[in-house]
Protein backbone atom coordinates (compact mmCIF):
# COMPACT_ATOMS: atom_id res chain seq x y z
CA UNK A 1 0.00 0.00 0.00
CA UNK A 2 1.02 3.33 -0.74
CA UNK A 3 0.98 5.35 1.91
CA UNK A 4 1.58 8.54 0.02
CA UNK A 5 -0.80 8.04 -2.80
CA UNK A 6 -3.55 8.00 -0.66
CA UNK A 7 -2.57 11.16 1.62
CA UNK A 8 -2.80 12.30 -1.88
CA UNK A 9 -6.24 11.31 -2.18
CA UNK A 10 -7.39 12.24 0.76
CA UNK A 11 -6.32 15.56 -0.05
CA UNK A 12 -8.07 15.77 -3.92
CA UNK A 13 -11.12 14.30 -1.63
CA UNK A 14 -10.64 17.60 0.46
CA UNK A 15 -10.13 19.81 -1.87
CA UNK A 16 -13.41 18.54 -4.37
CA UNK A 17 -15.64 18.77 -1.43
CA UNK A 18 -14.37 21.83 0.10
CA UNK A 19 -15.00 23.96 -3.65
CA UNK A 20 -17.40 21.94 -5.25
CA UNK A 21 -20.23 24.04 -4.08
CA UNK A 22 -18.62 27.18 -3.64
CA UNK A 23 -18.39 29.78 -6.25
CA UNK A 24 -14.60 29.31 -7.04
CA UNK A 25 -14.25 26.45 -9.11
CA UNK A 26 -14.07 22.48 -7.78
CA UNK A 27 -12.32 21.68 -11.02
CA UNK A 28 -10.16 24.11 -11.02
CA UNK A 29 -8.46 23.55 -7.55
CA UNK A 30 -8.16 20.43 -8.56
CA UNK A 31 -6.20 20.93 -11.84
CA UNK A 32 -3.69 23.26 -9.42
CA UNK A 33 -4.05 20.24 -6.71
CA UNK A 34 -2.98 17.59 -9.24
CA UNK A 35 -0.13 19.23 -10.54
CA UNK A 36 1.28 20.45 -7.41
CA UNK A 37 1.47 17.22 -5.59
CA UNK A 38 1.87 15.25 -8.58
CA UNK A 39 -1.16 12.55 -8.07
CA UNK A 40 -1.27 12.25 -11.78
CA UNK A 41 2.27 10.90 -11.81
CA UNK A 42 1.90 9.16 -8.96
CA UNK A 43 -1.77 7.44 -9.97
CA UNK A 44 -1.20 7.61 -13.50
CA UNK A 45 -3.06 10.36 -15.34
CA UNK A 46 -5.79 9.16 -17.39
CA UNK A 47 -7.00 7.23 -14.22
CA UNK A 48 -6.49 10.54 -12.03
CA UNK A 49 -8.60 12.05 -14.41
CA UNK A 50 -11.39 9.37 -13.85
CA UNK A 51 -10.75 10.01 -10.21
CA UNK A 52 -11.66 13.60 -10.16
CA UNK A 53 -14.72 13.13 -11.87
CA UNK A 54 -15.76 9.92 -9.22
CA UNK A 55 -15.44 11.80 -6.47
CA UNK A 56 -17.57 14.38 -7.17
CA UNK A 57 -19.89 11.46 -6.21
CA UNK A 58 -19.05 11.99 -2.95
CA UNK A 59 -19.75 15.41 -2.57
CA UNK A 60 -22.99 15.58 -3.79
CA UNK A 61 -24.39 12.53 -1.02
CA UNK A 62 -23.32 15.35 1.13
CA UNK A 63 -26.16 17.53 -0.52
CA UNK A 64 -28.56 14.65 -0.07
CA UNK A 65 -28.19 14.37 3.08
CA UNK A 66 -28.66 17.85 3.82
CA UNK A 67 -31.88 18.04 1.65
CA UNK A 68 -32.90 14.48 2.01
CA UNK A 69 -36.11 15.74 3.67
CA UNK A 70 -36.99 17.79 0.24
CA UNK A 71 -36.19 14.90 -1.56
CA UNK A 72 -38.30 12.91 0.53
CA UNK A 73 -40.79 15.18 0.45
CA UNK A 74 -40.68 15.76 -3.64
CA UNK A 75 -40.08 11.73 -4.47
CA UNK A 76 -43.16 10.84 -2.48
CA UNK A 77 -45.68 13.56 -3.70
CA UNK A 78 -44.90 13.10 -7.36
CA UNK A 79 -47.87 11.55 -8.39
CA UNK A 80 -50.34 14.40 -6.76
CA UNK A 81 -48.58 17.17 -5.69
CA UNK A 82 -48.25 20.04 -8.49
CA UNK A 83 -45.55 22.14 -6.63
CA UNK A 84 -43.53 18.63 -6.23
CA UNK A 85 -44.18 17.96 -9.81
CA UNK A 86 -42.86 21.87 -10.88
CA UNK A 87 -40.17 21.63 -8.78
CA UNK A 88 -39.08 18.09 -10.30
CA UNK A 89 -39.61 18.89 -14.04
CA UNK A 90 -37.44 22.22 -13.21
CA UNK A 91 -34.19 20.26 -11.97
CA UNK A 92 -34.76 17.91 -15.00
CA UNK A 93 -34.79 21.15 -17.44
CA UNK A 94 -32.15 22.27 -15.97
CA UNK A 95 -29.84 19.33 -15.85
CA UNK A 96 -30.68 18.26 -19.97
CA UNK A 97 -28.55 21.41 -21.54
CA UNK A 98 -25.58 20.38 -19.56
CA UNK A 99 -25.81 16.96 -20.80
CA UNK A 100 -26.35 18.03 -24.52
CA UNK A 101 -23.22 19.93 -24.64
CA UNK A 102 -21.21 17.54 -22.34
CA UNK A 103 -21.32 15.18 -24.71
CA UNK A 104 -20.45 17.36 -27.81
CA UNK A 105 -17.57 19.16 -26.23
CA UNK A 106 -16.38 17.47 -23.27
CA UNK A 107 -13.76 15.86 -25.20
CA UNK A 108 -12.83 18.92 -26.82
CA UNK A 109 -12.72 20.71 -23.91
CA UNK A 110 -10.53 17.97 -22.01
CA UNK A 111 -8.13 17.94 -24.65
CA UNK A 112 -7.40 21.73 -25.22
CA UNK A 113 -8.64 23.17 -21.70
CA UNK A 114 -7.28 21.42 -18.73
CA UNK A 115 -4.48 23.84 -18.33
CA UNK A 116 -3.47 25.29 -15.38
CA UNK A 117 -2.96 28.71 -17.30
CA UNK A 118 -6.95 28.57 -18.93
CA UNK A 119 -7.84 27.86 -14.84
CA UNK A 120 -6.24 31.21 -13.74
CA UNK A 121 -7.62 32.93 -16.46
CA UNK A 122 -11.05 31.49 -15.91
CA UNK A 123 -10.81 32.53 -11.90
CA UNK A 124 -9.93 36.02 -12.64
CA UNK A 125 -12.80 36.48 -14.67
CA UNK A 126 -15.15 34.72 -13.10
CA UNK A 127 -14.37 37.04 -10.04
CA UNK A 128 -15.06 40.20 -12.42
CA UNK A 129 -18.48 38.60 -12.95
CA UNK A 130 -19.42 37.96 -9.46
CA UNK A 131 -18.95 41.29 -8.95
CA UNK A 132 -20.92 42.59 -11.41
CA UNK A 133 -23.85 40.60 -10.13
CA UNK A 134 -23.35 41.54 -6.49
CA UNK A 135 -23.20 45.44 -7.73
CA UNK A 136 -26.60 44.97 -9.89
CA UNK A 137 -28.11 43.18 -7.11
CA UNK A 138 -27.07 45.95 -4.29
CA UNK A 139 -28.34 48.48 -6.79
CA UNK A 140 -31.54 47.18 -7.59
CA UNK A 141 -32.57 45.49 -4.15
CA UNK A 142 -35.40 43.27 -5.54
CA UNK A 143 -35.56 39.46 -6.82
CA UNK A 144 -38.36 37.89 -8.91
CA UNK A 145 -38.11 34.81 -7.66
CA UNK A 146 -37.95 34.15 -3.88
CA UNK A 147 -38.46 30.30 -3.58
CA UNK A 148 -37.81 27.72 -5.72
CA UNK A 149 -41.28 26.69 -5.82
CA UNK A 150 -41.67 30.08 -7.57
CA UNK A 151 -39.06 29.08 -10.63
CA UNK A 152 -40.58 28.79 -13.70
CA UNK A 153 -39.26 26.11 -16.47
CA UNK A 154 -38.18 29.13 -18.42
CA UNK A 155 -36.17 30.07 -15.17
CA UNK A 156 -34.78 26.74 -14.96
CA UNK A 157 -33.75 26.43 -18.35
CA UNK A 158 -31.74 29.56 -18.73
CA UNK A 159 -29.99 28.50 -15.67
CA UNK A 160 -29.27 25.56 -17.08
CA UNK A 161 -28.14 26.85 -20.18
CA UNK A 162 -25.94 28.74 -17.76
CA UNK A 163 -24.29 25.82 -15.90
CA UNK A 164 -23.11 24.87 -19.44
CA UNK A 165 -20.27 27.47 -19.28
CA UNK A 166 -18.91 25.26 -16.03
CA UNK A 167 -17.12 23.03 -19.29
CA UNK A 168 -15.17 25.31 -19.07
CA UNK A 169 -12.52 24.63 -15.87
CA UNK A 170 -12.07 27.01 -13.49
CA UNK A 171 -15.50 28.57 -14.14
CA UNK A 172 -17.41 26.64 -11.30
CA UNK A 173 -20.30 25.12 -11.72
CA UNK A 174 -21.53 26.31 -8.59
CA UNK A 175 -20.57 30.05 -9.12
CA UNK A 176 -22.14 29.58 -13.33
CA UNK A 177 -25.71 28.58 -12.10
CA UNK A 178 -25.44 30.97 -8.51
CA UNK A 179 -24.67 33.92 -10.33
CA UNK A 180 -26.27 33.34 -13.34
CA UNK A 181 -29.66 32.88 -11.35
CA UNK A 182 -29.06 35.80 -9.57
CA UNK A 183 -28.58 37.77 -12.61
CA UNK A 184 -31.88 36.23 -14.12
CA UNK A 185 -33.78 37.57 -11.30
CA UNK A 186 -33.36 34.28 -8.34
CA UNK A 187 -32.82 35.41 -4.90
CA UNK A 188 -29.33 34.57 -3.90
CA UNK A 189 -30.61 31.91 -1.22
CA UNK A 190 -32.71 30.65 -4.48
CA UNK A 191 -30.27 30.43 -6.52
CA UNK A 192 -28.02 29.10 -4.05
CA UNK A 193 -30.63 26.21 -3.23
CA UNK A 194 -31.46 25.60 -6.65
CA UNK A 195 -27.53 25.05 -7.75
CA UNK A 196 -27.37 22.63 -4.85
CA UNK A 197 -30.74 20.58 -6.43
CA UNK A 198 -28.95 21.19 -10.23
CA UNK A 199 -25.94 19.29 -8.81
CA UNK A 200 -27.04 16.28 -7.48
CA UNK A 201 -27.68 14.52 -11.66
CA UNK A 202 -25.31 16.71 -12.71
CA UNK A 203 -22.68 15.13 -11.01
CA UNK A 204 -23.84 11.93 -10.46
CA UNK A 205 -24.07 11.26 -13.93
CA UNK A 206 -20.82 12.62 -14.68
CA UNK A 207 -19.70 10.14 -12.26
CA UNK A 208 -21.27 7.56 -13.63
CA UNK A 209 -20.52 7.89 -17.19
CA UNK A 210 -17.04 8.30 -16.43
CA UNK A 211 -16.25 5.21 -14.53
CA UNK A 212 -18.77 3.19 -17.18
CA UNK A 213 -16.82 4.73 -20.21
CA UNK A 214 -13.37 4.51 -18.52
CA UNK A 215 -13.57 1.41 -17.00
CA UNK A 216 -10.70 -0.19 -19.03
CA UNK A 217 -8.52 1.48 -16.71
CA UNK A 218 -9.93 0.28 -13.45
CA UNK A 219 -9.59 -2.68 -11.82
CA UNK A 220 -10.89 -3.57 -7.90
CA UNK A 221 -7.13 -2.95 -6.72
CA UNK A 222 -8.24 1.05 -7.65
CA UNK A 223 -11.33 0.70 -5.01
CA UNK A 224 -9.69 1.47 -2.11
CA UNK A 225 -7.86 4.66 -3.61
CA UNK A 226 -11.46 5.87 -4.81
CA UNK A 227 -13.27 4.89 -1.74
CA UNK A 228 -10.70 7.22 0.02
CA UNK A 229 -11.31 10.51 -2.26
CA UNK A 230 -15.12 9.50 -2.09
CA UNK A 231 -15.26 9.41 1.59
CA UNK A 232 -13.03 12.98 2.73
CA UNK A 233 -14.91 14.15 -0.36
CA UNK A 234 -18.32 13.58 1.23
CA UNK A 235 -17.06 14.98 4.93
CA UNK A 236 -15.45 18.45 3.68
CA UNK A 237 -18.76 18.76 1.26
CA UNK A 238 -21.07 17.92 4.39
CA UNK A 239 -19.10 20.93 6.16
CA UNK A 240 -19.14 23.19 3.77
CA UNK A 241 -22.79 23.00 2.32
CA UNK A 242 -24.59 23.55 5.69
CA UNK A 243 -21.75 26.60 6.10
CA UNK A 244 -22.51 27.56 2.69
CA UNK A 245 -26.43 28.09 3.46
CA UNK A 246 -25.94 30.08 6.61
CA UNK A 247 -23.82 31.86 5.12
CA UNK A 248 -26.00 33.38 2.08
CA UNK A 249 -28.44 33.77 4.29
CA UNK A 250 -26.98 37.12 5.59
CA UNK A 251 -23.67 37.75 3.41
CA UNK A 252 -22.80 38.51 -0.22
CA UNK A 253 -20.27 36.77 -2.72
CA UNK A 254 -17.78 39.40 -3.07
CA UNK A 255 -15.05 37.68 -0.80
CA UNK A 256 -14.97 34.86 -3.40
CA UNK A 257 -14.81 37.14 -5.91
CA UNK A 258 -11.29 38.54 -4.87
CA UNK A 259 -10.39 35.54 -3.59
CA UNK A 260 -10.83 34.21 -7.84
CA UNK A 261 -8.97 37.21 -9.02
CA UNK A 262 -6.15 36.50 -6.17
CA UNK A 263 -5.47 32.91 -6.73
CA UNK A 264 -5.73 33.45 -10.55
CA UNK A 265 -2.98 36.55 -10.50
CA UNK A 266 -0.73 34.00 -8.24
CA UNK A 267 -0.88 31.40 -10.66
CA UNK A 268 -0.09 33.35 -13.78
CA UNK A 269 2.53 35.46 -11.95
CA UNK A 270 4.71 32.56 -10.28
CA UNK A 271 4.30 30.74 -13.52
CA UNK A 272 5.64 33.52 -15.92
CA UNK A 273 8.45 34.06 -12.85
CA UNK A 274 8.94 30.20 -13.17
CA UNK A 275 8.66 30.24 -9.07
CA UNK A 276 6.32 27.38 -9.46
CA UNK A 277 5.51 24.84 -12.07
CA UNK A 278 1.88 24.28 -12.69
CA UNK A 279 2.25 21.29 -14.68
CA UNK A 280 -0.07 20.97 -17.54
């Protein structure tokens, strides 16, 4: 067993869950992750690719099991209850663009786009962006939409179309369909709620489809090095997602946004310096 490989797990596990549901990019920290400790070299890289993907698995139970009550509560009234039904159809709407244009460009995107460089630019403007909604939100004060029961499939459609722009690494998923919903007139908890709820086939079947159309590369021996990123996946997610919705609750996005437009500068800066290599 080594040891070191799965410290190095344990930290991509930390690192997905801690970001995937924040505004500042899951896939992006986990570019920068894999090519400062080296888990690609160490796990080989097409199957630390597979692993990134998986684990995501493991931070979305953590969303479950936060909401399992509104799942619960939505599985079992599907057959009578209109606002279950709504609310149902909406997540499907908004899930279907994402899986339309992940499978036309997702190999594209893997091939030309996993760079550490695209990441940092990606941060930087996503930050830009955040602001901007923040701003028009201060300025305006009001929200069309103040429950997700309120969304309309239009509404869940354009955020959906939205969350498409997360192919893009370093965008965020999280931030894409957050902001974007704010922008189209969701409150921020909304939004926020409603990004959580986007996530859960979103990244399940991502999961899925990886490991089904990789599985050429795995074997059983590769279960316990999963299981690991799965499991400190779930915990950080658990953590952060029930910090994440007290936390909109009476506070803005802004500090992510700097934070973006920090971490993206350091990247670009210590890799034109050549004070760190951010291996692509």
């Amino acid at each position: 067993m080594d040891i070191v490989l799965f410290l190095k797990a344990a930290v991509m596990g930390i690192v997905e869950g801690l970001t995937e549901f924040l505004p500042i990019s899951s896939t992006g920290h986990l570019i920068l992750a894999n090519a400062l400790m080296d888990f690609g070299g160490s796990a080989g890289a097409e199957k630390a690719k597979v692993f990134e993907i998986a684990i995501q698995t493991g931070a979305i139970f953590a969303v479950i099991l936060v909401y399992l009550q509104r799942i619960k509560d939505t599985v079992t009234g599907l057959r009578t209850d209109p606002v279950a039904q709504r609310f149902a159809l909406n997540v499907i709407i908004g899930f279907l663009p994402a899986v339309v244009m992940g499978l036309m460009l997702g190999k594209l995107v893997k091939e030309h786009l996993f760079t550490p460089t695209v990441v940092a630019t990606t941060f930087i403007i996503g930050g830009f962006f955040i602001m901007l909604a923040e701003k028009l939100t201060a300025r305006y004060q009001t929200s069309r939409v103040e429950s997700m029961d309120d969304m309309t499939p239009l509404d869940a459609l354009k955020v959906g179309l939205v969350q498409c722009l997360a192919l893009v690494p370093g965008t965020s998923r999280s931030g894409a369909t957050i902001i974007g919903g704010m922008l189209m007139g969701l409150s921020r908890k909304t939004a926020t709620d409603y990004s959580f709820f986007l996530g859960i086939p979103t990244l399940v079947g991502a999961g899925a489809y990886s490991l089904y159309k990789e599985r050429a590369l795995l074997s059983l021996a590769d279960l316990p090095l999963f299981l690991t990123g799965l499991v400190f996946a779930f915990l950080s997610a658990w953590v952060c997602v029930r910090w994440l919705i007290r936390y909109v609750s009476s506070h803005n996005f802004m500090p992510f946004a700097w934070y973006r437009i920090a971490f993206g500068v350091l990247i670009l800066v210590t890799s034109h310096l050549g004070w760190i290599t951010w291996a692509e």
